[in-house]
N, C-alpha and C. Protein backbone atom coordinates (compact mmCIF):
# COMPACT_ATOMS: atom_id res chain seq x y z
N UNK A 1 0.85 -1.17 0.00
CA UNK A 1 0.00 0.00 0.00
C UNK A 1 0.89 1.23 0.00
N UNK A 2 0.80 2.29 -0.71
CA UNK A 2 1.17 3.36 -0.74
C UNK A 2 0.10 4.31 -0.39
N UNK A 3 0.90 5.12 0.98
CA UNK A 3 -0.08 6.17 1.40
C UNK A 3 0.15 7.86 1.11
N UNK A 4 -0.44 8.23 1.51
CA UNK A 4 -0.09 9.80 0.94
C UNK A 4 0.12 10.57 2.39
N UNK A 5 0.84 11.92 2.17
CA UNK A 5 1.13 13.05 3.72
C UNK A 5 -0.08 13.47 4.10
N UNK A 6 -0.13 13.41 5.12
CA UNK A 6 -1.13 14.33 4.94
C UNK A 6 -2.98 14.08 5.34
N UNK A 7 -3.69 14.32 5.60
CA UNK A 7 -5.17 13.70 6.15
C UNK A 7 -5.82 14.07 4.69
N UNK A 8 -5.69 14.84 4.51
CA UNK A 8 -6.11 15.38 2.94
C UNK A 8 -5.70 14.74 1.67
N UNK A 9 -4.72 14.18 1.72
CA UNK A 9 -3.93 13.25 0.65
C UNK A 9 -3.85 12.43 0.66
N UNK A 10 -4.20 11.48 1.93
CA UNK A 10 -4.33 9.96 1.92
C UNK A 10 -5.36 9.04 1.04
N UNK A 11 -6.62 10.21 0.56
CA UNK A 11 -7.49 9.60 -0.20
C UNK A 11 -7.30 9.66 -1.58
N UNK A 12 -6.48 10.86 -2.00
CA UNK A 12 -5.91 10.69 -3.20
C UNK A 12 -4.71 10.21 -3.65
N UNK A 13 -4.09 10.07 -2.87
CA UNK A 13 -2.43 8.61 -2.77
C UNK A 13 -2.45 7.48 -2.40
N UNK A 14 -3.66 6.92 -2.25
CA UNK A 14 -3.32 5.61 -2.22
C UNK A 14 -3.08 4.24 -3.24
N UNK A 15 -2.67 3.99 -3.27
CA UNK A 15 -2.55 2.77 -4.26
C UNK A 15 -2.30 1.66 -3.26
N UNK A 16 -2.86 0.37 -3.87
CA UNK A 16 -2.53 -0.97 -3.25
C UNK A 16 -2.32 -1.39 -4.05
N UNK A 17 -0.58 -2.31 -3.68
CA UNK A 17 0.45 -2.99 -4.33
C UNK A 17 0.53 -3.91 -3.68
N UNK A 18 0.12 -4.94 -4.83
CA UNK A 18 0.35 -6.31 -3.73
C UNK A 18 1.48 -6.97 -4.44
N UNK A 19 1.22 -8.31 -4.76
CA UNK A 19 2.63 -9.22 -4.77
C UNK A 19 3.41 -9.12 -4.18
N UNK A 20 3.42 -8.73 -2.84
CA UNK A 20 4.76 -9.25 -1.92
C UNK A 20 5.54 -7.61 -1.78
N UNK A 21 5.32 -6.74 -2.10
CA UNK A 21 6.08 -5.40 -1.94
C UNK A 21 5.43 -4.75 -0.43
N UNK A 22 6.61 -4.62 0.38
CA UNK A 22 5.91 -4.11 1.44
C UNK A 22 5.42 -2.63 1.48
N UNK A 23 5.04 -1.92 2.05
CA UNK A 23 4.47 -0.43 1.86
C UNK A 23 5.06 0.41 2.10
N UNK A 24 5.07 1.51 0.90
CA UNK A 24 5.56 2.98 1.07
C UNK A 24 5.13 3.98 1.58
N UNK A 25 5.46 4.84 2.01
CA UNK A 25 5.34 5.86 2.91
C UNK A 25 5.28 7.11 2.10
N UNK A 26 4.93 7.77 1.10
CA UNK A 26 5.21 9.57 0.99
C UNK A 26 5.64 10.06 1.99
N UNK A 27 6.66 10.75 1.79
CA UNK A 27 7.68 11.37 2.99
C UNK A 27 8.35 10.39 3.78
N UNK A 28 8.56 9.18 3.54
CA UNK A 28 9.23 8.63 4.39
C UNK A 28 10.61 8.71 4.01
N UNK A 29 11.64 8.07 5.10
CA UNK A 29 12.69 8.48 4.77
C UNK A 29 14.02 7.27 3.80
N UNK A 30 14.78 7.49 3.21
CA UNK A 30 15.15 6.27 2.10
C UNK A 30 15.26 4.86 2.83
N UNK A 31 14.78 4.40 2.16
CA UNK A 31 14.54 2.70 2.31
C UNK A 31 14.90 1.84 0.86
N UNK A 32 16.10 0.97 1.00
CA UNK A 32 15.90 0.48 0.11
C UNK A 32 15.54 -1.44 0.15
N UNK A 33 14.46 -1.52 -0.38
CA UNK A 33 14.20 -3.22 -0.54
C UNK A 33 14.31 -4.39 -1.36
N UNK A 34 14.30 -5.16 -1.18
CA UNK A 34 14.63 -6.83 -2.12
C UNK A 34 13.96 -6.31 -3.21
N UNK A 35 15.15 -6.91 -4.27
CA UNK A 35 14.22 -6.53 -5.75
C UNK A 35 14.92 -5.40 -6.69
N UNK A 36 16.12 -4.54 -5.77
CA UNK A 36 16.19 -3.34 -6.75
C UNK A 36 17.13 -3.69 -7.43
N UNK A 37 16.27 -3.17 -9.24
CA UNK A 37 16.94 -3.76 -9.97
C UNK A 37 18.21 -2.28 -11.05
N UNK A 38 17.09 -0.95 -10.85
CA UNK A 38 18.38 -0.04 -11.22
C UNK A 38 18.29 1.46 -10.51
N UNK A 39 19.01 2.13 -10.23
CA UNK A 39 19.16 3.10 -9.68
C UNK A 39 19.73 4.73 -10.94
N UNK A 40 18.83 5.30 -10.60
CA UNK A 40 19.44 6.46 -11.19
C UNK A 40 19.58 7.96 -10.04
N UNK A 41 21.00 8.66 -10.47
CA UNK A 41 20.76 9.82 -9.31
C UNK A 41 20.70 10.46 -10.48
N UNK A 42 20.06 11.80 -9.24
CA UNK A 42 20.24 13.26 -10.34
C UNK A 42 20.67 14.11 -9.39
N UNK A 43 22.16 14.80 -8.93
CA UNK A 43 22.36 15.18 -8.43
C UNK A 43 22.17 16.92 -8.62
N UNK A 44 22.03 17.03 -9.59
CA UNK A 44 21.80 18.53 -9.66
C UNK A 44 20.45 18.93 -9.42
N UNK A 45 19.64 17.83 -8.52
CA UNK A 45 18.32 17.91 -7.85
C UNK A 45 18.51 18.27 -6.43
N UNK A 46 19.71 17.76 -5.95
CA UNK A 46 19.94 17.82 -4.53
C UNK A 46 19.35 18.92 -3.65
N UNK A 47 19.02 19.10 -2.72
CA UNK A 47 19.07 20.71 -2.05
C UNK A 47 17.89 20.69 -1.83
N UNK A 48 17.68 22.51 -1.04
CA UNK A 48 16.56 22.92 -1.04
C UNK A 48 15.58 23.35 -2.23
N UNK A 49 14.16 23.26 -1.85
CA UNK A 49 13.71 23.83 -3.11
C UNK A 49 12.16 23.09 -3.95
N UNK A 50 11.45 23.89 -4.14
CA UNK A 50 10.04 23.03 -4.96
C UNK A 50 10.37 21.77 -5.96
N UNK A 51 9.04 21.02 -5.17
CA UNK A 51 9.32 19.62 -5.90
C UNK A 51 7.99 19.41 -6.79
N UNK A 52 8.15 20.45 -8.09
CA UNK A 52 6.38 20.12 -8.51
C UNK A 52 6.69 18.56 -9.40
N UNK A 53 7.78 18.03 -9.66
CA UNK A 53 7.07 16.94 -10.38
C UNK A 53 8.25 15.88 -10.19
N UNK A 54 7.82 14.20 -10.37
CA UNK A 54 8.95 13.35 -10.35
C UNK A 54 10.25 13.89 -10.98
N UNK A 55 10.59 14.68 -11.82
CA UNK A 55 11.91 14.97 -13.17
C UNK A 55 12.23 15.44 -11.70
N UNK A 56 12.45 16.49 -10.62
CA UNK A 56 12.97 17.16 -9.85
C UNK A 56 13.26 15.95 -8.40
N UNK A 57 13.63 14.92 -8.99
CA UNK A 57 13.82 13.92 -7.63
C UNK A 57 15.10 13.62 -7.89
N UNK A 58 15.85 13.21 -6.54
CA UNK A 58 17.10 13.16 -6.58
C UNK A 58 17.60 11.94 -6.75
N UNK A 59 16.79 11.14 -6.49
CA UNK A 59 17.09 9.52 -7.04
C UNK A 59 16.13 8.84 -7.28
N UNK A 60 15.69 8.14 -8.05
CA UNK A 60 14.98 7.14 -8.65
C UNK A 60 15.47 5.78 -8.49
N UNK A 61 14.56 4.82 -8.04
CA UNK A 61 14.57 3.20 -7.84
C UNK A 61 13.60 2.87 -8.50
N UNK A 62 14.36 1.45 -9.27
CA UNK A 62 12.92 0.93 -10.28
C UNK A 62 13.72 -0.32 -9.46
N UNK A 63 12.05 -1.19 -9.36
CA UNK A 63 11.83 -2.67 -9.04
C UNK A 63 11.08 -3.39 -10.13
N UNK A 64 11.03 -3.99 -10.07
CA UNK A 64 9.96 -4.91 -11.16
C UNK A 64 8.63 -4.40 -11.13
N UNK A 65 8.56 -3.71 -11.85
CA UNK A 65 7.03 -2.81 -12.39
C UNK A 65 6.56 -2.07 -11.28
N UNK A 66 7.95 -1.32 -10.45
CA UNK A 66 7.39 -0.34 -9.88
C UNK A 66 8.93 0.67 -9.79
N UNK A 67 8.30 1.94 -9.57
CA UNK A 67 9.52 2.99 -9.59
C UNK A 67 9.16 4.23 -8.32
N UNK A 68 10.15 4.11 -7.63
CA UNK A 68 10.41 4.95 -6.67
C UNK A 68 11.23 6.28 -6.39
N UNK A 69 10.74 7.25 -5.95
CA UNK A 69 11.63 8.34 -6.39
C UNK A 69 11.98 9.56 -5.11
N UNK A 70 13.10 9.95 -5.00
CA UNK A 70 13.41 10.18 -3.88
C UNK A 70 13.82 11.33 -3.75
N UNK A 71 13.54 12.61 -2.88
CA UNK A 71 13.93 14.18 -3.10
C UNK A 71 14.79 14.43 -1.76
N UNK A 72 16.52 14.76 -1.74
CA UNK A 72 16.91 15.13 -0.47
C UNK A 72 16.37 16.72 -0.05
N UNK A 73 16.12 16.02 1.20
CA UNK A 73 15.55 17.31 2.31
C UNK A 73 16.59 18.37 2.63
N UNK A 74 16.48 19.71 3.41
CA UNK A 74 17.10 20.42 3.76
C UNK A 74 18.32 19.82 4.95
N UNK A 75 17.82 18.26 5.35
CA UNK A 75 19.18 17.90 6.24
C UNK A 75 20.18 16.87 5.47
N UNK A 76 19.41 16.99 3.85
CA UNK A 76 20.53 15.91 3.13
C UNK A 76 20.25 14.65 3.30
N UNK A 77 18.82 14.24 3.96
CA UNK A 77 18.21 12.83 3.74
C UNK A 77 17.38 12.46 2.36
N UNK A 78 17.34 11.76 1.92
CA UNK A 78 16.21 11.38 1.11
C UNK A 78 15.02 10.68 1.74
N UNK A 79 13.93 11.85 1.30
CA UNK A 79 12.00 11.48 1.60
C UNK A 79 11.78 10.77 0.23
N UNK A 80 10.85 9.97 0.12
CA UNK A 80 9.97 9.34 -0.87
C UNK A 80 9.12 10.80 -1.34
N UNK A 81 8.45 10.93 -2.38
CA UNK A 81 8.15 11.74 -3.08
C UNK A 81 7.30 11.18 -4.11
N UNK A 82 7.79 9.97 -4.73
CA UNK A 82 6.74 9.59 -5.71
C UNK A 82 6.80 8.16 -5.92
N UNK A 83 5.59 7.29 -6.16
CA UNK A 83 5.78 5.87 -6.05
C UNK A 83 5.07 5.49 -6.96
N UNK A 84 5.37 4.71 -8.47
CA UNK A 84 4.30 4.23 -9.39
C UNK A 84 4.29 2.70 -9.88
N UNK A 85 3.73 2.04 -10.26
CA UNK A 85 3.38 1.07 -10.11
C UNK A 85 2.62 0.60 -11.77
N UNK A 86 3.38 -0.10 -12.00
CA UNK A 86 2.63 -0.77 -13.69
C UNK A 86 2.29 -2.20 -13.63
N UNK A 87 2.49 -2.88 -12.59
CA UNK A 87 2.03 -4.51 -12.60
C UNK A 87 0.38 -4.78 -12.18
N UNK A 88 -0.14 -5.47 -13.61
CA UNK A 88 -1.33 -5.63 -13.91
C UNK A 88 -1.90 -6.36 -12.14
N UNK A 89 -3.50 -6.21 -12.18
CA UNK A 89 -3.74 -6.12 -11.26
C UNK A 89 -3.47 -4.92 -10.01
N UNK A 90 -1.86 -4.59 -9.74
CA UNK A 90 -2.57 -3.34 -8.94
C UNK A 90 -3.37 -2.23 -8.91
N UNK A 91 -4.13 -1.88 -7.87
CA UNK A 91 -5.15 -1.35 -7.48
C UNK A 91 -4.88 0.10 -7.16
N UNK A 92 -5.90 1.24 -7.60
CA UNK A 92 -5.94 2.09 -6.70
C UNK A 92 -6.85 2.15 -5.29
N UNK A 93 -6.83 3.26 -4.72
CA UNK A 93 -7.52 2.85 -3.54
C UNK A 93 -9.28 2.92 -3.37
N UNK A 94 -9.78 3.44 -4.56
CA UNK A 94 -10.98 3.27 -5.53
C UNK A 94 -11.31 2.23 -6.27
N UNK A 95 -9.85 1.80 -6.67
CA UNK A 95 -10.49 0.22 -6.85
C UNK A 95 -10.36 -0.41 -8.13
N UNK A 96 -9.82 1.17 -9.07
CA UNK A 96 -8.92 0.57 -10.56
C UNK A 96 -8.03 -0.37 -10.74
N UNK A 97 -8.16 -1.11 -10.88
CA UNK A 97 -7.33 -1.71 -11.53
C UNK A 97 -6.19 -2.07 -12.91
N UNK A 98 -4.74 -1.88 -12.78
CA UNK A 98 -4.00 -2.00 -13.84
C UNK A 98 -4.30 -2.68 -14.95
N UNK A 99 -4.40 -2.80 -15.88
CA UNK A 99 -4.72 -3.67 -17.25
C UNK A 99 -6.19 -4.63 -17.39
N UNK A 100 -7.28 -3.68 -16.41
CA UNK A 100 -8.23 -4.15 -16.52
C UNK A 100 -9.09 -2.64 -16.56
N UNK A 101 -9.21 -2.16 -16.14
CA UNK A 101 -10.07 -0.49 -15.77
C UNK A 101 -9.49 0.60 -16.81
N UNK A 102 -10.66 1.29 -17.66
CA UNK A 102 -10.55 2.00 -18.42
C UNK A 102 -10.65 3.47 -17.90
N UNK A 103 -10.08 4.31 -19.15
CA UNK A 103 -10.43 5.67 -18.95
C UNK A 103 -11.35 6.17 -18.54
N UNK A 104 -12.43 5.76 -19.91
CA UNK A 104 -13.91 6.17 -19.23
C UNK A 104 -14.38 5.87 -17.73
N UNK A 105 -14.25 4.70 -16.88
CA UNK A 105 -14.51 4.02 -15.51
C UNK A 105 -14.13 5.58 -15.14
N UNK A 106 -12.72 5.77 -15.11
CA UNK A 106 -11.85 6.66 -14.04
C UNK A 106 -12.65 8.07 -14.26
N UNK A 107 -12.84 8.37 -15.83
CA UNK A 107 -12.99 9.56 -15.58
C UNK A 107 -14.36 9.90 -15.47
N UNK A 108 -14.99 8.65 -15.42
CA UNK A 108 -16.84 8.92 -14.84
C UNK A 108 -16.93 9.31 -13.39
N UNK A 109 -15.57 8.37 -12.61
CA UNK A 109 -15.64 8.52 -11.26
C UNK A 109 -15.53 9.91 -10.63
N UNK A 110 -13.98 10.11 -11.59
CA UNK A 110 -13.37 11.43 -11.09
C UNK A 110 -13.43 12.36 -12.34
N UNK A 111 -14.77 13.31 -12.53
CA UNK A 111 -14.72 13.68 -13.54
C UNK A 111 -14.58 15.85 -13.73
N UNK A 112 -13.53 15.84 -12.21
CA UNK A 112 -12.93 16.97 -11.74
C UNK A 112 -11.18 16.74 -12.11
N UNK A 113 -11.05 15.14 -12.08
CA UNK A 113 -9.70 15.05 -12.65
C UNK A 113 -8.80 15.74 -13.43
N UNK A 114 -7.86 15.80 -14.01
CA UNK A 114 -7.01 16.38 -14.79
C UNK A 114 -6.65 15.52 -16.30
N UNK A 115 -7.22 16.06 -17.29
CA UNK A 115 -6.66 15.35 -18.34
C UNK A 115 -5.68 15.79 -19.19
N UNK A 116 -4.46 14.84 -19.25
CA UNK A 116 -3.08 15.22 -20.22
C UNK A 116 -2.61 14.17 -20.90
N UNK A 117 -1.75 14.52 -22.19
CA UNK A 117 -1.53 13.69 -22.74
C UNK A 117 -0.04 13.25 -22.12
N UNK A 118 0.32 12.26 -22.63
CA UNK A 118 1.74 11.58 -21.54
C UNK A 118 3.33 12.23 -22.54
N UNK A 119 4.28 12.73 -21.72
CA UNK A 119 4.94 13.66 -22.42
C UNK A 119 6.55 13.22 -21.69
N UNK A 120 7.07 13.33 -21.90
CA UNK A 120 8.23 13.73 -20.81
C UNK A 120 9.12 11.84 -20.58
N UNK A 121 10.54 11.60 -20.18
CA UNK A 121 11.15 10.55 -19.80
C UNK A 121 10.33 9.57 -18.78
N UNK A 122 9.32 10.21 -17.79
CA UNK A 122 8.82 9.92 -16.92
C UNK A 122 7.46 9.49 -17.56
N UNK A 123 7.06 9.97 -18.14
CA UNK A 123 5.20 9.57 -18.89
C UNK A 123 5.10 8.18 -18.74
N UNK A 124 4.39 7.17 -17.97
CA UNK A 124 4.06 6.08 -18.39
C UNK A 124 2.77 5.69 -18.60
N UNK A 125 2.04 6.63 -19.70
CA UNK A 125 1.37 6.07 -20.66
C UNK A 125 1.07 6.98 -21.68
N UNK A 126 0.37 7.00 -22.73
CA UNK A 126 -0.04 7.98 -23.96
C UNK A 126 -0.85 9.23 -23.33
N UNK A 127 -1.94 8.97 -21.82
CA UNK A 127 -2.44 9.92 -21.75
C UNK A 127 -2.83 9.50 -19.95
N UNK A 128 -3.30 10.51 -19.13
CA UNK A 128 -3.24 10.59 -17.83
C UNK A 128 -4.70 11.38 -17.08
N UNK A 129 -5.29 10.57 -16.17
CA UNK A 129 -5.67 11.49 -15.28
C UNK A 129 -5.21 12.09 -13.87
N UNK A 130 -5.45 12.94 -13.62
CA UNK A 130 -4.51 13.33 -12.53
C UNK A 130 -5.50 13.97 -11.32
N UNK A 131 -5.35 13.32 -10.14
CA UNK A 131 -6.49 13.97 -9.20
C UNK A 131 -5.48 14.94 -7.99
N UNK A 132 -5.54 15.95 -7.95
CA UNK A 132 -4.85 17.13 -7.15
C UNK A 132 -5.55 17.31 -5.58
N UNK A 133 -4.53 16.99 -4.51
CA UNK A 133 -5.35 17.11 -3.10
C UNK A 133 -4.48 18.12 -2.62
N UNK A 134 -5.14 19.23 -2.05
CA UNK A 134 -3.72 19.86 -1.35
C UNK A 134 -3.82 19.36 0.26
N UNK A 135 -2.41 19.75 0.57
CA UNK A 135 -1.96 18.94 1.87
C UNK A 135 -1.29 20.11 2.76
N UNK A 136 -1.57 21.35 2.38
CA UNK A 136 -0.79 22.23 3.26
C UNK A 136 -0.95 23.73 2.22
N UNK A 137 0.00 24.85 2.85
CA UNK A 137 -0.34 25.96 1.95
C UNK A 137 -0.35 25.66 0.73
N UNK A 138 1.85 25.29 1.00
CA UNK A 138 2.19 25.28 -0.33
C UNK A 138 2.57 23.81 -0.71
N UNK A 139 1.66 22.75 -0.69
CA UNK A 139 2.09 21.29 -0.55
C UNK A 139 0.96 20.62 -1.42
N UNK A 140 1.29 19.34 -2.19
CA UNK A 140 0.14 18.43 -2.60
C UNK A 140 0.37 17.10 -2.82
N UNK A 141 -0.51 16.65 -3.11
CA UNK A 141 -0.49 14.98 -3.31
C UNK A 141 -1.15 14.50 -4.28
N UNK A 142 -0.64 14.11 -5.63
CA UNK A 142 -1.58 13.65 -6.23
C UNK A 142 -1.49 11.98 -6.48
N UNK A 143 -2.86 11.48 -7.33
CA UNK A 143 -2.77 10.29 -7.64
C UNK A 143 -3.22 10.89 -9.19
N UNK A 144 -1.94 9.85 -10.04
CA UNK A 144 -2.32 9.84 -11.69
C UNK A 144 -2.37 8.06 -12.08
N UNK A 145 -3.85 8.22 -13.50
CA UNK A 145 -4.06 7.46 -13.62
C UNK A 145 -3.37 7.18 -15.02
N UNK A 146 -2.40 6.29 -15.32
CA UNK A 146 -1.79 6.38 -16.78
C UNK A 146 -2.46 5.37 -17.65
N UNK A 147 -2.83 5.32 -18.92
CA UNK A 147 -3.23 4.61 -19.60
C UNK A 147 -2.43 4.45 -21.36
N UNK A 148 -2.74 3.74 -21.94
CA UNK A 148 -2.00 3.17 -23.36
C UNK A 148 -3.17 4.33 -24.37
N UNK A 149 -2.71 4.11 -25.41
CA UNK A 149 -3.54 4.46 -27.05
C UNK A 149 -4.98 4.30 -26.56
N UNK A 150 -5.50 2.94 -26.28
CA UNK A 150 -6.75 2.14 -26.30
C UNK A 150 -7.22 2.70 -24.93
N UNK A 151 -6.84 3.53 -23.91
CA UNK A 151 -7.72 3.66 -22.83
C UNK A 151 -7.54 2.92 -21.71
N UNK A 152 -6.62 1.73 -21.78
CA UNK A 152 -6.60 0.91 -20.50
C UNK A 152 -5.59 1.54 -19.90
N UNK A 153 -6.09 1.04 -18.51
CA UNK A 153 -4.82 1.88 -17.11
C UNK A 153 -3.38 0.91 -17.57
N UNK A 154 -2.82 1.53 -17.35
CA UNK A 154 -1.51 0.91 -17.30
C UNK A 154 -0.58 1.42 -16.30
N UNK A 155 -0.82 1.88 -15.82
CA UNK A 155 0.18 2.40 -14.01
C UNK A 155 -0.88 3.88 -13.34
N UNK A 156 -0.28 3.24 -12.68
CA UNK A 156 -0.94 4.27 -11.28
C UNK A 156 0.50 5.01 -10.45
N UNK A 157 0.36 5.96 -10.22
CA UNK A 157 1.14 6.48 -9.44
C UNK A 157 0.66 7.34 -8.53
N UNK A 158 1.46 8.13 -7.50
CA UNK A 158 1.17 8.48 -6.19
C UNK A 158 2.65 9.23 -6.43
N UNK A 159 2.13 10.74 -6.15
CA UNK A 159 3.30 11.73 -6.09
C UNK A 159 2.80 13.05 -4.89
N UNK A 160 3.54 13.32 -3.93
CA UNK A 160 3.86 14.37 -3.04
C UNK A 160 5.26 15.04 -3.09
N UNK A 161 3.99 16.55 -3.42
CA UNK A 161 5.17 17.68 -4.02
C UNK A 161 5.09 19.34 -3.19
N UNK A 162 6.12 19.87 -3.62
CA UNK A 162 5.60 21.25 -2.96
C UNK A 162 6.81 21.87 -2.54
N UNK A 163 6.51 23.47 -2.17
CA UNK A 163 7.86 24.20 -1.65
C UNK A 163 8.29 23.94 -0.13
């Protein structure tokens, strides 16, 4: 299970990850577990400073159809920040499901969502919904729903960002 910061963001960050992955934390502090298969830094992320999107994380962990991403704090730790997930069957906390639950489902549910098309090194899919919770002044949490050409989900993610 991946949870979100926040009392306000827990309903829009959650995802449930099963197969055996134990649970992430938003904001928690670096953890690394069985399974990691590559690591990327970005050190010219390091430091203080707004985290509006995964590209601004200071390290990235991919596991087997899931990717973790990590922003150092003002004491030079790494917090979790963003956690996504592409292995069929996982769930959001609504109840989508990866490679079974369509666009339309999601965006009947959540039809305040955010719609974009998928852009960037990070995009994992052709097009996205994106549900925005704020968690503080200047703080948020979202959950995005990624999907292929055809409309099916194909990853879920869970990102907490902010100055």
């Amino acid at each position: 299970m991946v949870t979100g910061v926040g009392a306000g963001a827990a309903g829009a960050a959650t995802i449930t990850i099963g197969k055996g992955m134990p649970p992430w934390r938003l904001g928690q502090r670096y953890a690394r577990r069985a399974g990691l298969v590559q690591s990327e830094r970005f050190p010219v992320n390091a430091g203080p400073g707004c985290v509006p999107t995964v590209a601004a994380a200071t390290r990235i962990d991919y596991y087997r159809g899931l990717r973790v991403a990590w922003r150092s704090g003002v004491d030079g730790r790494l917090y979790l920040v963003d956690v996504a997930t592409s292995r069929a069957g996982d769930r959001s906390g609504d109840g989508f499901a990866i490679a079974v639950s369509t666009r339309r489902e999601v965006r009947a549910r959540h039809p305040g969502g955010s719609f974009a098309y998928g852009k960037g090194q990070f995009a994992l899919g052709a097009t996205s919904i994106t549900l925005l919770r704020r968690t503080g002044q200047e703080t948020f949490a979202t959950l995005v729903y990624w999907f292929d050409a055809r409309g099916v989900l194909t990853a879920l993610e869970a990102f907490a960002g902010g100055c």
